[in-house]
Protein backbone atom coordinates (compact mmCIF):
# COMPACT_ATOMS: atom_id res chain seq x y z
CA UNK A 1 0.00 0.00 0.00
CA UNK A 2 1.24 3.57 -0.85
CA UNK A 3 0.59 6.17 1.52
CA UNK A 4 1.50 9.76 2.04
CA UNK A 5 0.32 12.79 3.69
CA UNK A 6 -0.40 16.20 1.89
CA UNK A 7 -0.81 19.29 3.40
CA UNK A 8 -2.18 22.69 2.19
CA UNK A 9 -2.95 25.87 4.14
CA UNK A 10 -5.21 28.69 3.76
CA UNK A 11 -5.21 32.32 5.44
CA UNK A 12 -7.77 34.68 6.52
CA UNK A 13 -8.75 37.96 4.75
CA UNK A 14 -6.90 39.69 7.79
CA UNK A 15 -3.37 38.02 6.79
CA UNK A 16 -0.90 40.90 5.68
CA UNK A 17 -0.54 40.10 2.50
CA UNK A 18 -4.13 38.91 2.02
CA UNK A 19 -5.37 42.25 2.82
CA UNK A 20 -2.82 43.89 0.42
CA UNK A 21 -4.58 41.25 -2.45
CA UNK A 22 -8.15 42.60 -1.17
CA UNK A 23 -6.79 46.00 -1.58
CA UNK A 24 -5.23 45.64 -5.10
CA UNK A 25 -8.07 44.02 -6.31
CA UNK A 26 -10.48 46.31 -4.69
CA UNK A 27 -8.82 49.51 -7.18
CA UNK A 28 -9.04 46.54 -9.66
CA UNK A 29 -12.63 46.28 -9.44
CA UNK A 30 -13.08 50.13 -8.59
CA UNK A 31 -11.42 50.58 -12.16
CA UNK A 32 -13.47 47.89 -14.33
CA UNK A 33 -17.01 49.54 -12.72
CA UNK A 34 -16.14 52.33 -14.81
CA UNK A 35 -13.99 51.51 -17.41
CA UNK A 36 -14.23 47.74 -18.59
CA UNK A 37 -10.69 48.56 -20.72
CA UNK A 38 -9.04 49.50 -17.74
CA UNK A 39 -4.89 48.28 -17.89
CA UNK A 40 -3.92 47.87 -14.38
CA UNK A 41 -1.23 46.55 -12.12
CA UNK A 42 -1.83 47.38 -8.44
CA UNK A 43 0.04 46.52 -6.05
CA UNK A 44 0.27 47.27 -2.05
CA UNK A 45 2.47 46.92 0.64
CA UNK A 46 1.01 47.54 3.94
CA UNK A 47 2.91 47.29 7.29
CA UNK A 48 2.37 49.43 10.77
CA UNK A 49 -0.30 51.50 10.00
CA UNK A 50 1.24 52.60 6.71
CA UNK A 51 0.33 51.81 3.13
CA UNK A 52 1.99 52.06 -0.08
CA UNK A 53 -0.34 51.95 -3.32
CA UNK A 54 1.48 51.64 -6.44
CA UNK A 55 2.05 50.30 -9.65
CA UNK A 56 0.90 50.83 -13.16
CA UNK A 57 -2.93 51.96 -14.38
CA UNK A 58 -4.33 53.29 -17.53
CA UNK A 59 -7.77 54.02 -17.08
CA UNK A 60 -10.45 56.61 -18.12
CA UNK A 61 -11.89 55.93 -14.99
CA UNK A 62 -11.52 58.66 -11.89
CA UNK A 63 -10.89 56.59 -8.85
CA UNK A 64 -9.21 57.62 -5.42
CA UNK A 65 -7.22 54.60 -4.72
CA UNK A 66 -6.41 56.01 -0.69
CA UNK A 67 -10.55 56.13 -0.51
CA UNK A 68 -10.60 52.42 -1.74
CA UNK A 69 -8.00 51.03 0.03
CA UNK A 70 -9.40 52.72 3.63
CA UNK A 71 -12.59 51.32 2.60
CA UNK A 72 -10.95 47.90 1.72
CA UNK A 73 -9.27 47.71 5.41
CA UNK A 74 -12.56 48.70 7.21
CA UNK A 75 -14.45 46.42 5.30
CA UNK A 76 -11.81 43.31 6.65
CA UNK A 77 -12.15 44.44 9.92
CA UNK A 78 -9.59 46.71 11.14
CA UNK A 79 -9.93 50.67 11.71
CA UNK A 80 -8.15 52.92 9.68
CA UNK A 81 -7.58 55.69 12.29
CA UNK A 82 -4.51 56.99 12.43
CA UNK A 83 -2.96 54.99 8.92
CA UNK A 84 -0.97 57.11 6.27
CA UNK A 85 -1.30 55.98 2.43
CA UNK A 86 1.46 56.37 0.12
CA UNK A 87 0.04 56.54 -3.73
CA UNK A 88 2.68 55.89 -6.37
CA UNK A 89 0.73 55.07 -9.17
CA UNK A 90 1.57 55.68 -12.98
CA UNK A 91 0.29 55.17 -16.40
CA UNK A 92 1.10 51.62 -18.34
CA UNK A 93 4.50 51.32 -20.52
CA UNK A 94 3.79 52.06 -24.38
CA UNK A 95 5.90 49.27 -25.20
CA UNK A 96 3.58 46.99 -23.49
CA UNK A 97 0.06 48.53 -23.99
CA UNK A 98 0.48 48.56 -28.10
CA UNK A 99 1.72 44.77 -28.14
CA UNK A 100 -1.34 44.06 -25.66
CA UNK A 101 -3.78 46.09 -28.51
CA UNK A 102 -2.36 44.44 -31.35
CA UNK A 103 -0.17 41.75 -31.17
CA UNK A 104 3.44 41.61 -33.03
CA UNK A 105 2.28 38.81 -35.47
CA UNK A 106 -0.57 40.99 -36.77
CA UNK A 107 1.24 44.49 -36.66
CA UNK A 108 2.32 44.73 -40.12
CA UNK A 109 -0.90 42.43 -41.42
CA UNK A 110 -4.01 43.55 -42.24
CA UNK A 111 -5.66 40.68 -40.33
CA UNK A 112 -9.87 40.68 -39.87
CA UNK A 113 -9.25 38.29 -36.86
CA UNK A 114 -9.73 40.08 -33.61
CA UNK A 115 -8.92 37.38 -32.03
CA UNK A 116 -4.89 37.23 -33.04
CA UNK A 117 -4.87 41.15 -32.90
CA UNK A 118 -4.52 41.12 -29.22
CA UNK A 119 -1.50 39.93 -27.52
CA UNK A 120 -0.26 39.13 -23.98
CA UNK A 121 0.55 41.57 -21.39
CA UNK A 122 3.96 39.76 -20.59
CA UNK A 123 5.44 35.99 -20.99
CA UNK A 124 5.62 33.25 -18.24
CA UNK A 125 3.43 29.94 -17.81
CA UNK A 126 0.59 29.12 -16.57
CA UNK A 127 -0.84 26.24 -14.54
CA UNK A 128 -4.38 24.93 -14.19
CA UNK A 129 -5.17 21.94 -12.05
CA UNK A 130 -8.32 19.71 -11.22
CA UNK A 131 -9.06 16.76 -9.44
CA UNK A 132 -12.00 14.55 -8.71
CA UNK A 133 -11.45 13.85 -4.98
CA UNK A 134 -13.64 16.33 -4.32
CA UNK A 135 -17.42 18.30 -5.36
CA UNK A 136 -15.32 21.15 -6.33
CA UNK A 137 -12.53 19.29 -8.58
CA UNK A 138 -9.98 20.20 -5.66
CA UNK A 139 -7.33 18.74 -3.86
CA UNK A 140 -8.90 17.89 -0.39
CA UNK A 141 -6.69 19.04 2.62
CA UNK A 142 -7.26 22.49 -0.24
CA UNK A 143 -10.62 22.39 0.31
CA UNK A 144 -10.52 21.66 4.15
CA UNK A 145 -7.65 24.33 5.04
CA UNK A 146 -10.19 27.05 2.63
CA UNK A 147 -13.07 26.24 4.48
CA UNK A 148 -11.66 26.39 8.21
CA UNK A 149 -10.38 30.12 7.27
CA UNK A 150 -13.81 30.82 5.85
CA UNK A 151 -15.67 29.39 8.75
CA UNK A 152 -13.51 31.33 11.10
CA UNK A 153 -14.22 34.66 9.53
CA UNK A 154 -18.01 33.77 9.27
CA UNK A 155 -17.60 33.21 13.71
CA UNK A 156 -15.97 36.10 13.98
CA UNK A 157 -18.55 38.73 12.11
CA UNK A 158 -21.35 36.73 13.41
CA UNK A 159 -20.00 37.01 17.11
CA UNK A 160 -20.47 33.44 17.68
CA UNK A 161 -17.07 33.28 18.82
CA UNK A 162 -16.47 36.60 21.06
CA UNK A 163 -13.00 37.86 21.09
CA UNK A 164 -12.09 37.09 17.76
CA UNK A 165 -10.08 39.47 15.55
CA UNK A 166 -9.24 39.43 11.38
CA UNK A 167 -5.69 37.85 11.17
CA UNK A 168 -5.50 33.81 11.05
CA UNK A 169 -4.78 30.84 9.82
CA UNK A 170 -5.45 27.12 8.87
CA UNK A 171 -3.51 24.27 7.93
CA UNK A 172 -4.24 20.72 6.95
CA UNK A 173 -2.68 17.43 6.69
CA UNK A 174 -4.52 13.97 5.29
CA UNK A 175 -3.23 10.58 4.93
CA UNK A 176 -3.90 9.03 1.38
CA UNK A 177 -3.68 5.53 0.85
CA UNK A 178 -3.20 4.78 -2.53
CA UNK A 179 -4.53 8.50 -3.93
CA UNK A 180 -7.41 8.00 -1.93
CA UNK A 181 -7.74 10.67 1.30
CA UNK A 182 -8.82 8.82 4.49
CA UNK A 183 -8.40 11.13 7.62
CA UNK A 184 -6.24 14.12 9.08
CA UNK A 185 -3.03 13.72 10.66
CA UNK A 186 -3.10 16.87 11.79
CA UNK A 187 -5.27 20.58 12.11
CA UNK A 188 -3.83 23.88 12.91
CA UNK A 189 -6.00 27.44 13.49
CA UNK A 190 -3.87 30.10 14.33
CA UNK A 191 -6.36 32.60 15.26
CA UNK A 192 -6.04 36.56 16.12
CA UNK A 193 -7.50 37.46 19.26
CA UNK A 194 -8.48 40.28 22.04
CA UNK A 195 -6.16 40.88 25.14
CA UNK A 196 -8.73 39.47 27.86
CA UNK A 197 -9.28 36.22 25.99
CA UNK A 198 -8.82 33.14 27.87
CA UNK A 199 -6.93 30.70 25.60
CA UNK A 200 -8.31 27.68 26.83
CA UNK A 201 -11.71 28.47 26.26
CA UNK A 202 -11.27 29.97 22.97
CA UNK A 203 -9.47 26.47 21.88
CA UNK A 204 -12.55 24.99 23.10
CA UNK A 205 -14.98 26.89 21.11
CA UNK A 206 -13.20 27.04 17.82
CA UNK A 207 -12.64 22.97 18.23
CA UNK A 208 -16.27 23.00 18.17
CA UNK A 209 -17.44 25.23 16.19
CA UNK A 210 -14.80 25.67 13.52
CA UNK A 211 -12.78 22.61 13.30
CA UNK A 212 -15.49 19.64 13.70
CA UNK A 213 -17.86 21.64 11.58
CA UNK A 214 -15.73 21.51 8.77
CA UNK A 215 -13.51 18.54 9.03
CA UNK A 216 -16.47 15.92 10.14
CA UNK A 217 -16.12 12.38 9.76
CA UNK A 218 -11.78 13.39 8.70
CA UNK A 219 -11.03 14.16 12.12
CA UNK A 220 -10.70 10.86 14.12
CA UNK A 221 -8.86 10.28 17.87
CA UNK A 222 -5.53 10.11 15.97
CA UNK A 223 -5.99 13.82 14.48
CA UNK A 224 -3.75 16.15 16.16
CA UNK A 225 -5.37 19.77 16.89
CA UNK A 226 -2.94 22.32 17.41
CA UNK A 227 -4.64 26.00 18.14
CA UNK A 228 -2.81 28.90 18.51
CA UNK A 229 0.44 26.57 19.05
CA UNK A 230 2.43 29.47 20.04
CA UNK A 231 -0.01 30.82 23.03
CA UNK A 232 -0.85 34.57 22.64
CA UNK A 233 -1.71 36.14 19.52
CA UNK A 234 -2.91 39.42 20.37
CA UNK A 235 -0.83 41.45 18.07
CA UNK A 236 -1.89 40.81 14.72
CA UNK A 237 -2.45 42.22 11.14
CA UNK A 238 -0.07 45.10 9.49
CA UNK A 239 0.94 46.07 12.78
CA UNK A 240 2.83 42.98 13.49
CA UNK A 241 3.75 42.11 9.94
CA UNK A 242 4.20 43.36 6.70
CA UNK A 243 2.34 42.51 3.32
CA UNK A 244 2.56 42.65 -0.11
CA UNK A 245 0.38 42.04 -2.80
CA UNK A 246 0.83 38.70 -4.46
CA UNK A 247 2.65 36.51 -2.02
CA UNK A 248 0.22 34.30 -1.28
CA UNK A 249 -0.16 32.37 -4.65
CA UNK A 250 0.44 28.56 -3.29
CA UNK A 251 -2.93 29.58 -1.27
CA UNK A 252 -4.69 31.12 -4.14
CA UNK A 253 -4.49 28.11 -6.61
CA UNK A 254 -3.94 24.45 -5.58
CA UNK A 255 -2.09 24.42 -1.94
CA UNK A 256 1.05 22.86 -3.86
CA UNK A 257 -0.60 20.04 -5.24
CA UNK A 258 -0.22 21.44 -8.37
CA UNK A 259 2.39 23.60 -9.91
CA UNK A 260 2.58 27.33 -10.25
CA UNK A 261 3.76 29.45 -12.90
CA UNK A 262 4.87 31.82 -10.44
CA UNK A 263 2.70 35.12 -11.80
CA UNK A 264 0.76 36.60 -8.75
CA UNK A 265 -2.91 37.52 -9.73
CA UNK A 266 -4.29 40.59 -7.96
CA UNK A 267 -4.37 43.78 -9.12
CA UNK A 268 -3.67 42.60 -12.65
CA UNK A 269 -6.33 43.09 -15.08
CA UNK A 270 -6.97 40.23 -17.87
CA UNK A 271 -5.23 41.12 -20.68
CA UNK A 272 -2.13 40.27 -17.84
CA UNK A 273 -2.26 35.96 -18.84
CA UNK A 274 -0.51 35.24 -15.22
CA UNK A 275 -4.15 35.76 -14.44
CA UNK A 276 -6.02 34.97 -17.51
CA UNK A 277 -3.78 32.54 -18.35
CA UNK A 278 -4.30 30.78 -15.40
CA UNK A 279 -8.10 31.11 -14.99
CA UNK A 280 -8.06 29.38 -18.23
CA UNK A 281 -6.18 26.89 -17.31
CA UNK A 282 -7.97 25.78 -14.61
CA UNK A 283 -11.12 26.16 -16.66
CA UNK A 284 -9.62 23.62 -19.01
CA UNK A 285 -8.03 21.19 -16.46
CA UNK A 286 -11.85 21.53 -14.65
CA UNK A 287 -13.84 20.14 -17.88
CA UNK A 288 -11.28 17.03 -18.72
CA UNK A 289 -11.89 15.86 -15.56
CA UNK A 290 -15.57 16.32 -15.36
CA UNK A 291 -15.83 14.56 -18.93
CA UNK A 292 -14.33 11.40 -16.84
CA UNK A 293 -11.15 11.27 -19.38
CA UNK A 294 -9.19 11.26 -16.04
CA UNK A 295 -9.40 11.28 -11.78
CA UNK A 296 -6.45 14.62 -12.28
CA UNK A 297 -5.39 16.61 -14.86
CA UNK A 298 -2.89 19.78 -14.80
CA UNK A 299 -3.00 21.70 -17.81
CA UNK A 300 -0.10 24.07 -18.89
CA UNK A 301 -0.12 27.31 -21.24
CA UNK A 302 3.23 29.50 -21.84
CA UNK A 303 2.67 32.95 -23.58
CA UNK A 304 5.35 35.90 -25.44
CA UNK A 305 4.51 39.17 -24.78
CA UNK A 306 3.12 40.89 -27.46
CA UNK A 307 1.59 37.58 -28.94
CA UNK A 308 -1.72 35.94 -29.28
CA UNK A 309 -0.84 32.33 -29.66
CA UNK A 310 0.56 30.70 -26.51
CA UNK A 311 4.34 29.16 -27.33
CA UNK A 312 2.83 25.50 -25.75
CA UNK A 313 0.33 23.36 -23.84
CA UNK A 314 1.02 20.68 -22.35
CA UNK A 315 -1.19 18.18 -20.57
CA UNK A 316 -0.56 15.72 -17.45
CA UNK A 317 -3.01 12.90 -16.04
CA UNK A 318 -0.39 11.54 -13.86
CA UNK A 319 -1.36 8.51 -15.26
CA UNK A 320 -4.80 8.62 -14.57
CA UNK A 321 -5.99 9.16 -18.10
CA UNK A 322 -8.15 6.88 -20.02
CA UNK A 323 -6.61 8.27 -23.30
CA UNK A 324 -2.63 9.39 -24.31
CA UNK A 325 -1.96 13.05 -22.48
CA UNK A 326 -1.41 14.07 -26.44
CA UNK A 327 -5.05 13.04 -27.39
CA UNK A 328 -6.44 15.09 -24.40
CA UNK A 329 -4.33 17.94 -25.66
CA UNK A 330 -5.61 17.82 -29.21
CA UNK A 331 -9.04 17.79 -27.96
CA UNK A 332 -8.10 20.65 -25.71
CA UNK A 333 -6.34 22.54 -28.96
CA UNK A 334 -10.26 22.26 -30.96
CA UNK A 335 -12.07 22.77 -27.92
CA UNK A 336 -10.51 26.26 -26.24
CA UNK A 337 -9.20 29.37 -27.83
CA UNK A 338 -6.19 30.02 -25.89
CA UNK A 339 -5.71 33.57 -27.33
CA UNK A 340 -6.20 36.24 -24.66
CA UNK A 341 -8.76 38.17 -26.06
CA UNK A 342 -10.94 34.89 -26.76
CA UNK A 343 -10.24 34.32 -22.72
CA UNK A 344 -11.16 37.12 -21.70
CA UNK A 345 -14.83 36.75 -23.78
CA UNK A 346 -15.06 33.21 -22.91
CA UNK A 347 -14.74 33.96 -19.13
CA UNK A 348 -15.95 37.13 -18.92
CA UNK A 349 -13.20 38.54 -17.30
CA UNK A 350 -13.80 42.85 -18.04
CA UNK A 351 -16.31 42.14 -15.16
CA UNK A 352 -15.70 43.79 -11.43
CA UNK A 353 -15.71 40.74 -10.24
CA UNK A 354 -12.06 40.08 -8.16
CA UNK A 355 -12.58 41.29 -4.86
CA UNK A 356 -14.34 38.19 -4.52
CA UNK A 357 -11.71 35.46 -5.54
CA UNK A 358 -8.80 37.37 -3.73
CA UNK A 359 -9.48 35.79 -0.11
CA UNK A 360 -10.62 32.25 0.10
CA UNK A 361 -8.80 31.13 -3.31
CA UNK A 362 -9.57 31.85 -6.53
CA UNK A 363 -10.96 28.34 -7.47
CA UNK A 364 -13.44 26.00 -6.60
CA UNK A 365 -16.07 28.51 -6.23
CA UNK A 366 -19.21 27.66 -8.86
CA UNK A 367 -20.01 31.81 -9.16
CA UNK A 368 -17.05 32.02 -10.99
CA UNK A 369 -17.08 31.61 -15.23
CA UNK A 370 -13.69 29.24 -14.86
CA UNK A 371 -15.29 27.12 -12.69
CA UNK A 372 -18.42 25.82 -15.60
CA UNK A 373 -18.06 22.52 -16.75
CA UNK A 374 -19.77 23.20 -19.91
CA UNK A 375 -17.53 21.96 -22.33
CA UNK A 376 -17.90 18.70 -21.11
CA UNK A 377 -19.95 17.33 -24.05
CA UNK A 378 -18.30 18.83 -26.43
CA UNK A 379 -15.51 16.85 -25.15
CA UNK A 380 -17.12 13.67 -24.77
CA UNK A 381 -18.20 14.26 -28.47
CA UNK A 382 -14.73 14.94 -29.65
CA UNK A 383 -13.62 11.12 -28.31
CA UNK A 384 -16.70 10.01 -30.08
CA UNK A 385 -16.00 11.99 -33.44
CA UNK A 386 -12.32 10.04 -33.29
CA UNK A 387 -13.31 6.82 -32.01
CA UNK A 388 -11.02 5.95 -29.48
CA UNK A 389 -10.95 3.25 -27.14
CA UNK A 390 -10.04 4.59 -23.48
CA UNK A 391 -7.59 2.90 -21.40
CA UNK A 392 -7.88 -0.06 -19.33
């Protein structure tokens, strides 16, 4: 029997750097409401009461970024008395905004295709990832370690768990047995909290209403619970650590089960494809594995800048597949446009919709266009069309 243990973690919107992601994508979002063409690169840092805004944004939008970032804080949970904002925000590069409105392929064409006019906002590769362990085509301790953070949160607005404040975290380990997930090894909530808290109790309650909850039938007498392992956490937030924009993008895709690209995603509209690219990606990945042509899939795209086609794809089951990896790909190849304009239609990505995937992961959530399984049966009719047996 093969076993192993895989563990993923997740983080609370009142993180450091998770709050710099809800702030980034907040002007994101602020931008799109008014301008669906907005170009924009946004990124925070935020430490001690202090916040930088900056980056690059071409907009015809009028947006005060200090209003939306206050109003991004406040809305996590903390008070923005007494914070000083920092805006250092300029206009996109040239260079980069003409190969994004008409890609280098095209430029000296006089090519009807809208679709190859528009290239990508920068080069780099892209991962997408799915797997049917789970409802929502995720990795499980993923799923688990999203859902603790989210159930915390939802304890702390609702005040069913008094002396709770926004910074925390999750982590979970489970025990597979030949790829299949039996129980967890081990649970840790690392939870902010008010000075007059008593620890033991608070353990108590968030064993009980956070962890058990959640975990259910994968927390068993062997599970070890660790809860605020260090003791105290009082001091919490940007006043006890800095954070930036972006670094938190093992815990905004797959939890390390599958590979990253390395391309942050908030602040960065969609004609950036380390967002896009990636959204697409997962979109594909999603729809091979709901067709049943295998139990995972990661799918990967690799752009230039400046052009529409990507420079690869590539395709791995892990063995899993019931075709070749190369058949999956050239059914992926007729199936999906991978050019970024036909993305960003596809997906419908000029809407203000980001605030919502920068805390709790941006996948596995049905609301989201990248999350649709609708191309399954166009899949299933492409094996059909060609006739092929599936693997034993």
């Amino acid at each position: 029997m093969n076993t192993k243990i895989v563990t993923c973690e997740s983080v609370t919107s009142g993180h450091p750097d998770k709050l710099c992601d809800f702030i980034s994508d907040s002007i994101l979002d602020a931008c799109l409401e008014k301008d669906e063409n907005s170009k924009v690169a946004c990124e925070v840092m935020a430490t001690n009461k202090f916040v930088v805004i900056a980056g690059e944004i071409t907009t015809n939008a009028v947006v005060d970024y200090k209003k939306i970032a206050k109003q991004a804080i406040e809305e996590v949970g903390y008070s923005t008395k007494e914070y000083e904002f920092l805006e250092k925000v300029q206009t996109q590069s040239l260079d980069i905004f003409n190969g994004v409105i008409k890609s280098y392929e095209n430029r000296e064409e006089s090519s009807t295709d809208e679709y190859s006019m528009q290239g990508a906002g920068d080069q780099g590769i892209m991962y997408g990832y799915a797997t049917n362990e789970t409802k929502e085509f995720m990795p499980l301790p993923y799923v688990l370690s999203m859902k603790l953070t989210e159930k915390l949160t939802i304890v702390r607005k609702n005040n069913e768990i008094q002396g709770l404040l926004p910074d925390g975290k999750s982590q979970v380990s489970i025990l597979y047995e030949n790829d299949v997930p039996k129980y967890a090894t081990s649970v840790i909530i690392s939870t902010q909290h008010y000075e007059n808290v008593n620890l033991n109790e608070l353990r108590e309650e968030i064993l009980n209403k956070v962890i058990k909850p959640v975990l259910k039938n994968y927390v068993t007498d062997s599970t070890k619970v660790l809860i605020n392992p260090s003791g105290r956490f009082v001091l919490g937030g940007v006043e006890a650590d800095t954070g930036l924009t972006g670094r938190k993008i093992i815990v905004d895709t797959y939890g390390g089960v599958g590979r990253h690209g390395g391309g942050a995603f908030s602040g960065k509209d969609a004609s950036k494809v380390d967002r896009s690219g990636a959204y697409m990606a997962r979109y594909i990945a999603k729809n091979i594995v709901a067709s049943g042509l295998c139990d995972k899939c990661e799918v990967a795209i690799s752009y230039a800048i400046g052009k529409a086609e990507p420079t690869s794809v590539n395709i791995d089951t892990f063995f899993t597949g019931k075709v070749s990896d190369e058949i999956i790909k050239q059914i992926v190849l007729q199936v999906f446009d991978l050019r970024p304009k036909a993305i960003i239609e596809c997906l419908n990505l000029k809407q203000p919709i980001y605030k919502k995937t920068s805390v709790n992961g941006h996948f596995g959530k049905n609301e989201f266009a990248w999350e649709k399984t609708d191309k399954v049966e166009e899949i299933k009719n492409m094996i059909k069309i060609k006739n092929l047996q599936f693997i034993e």
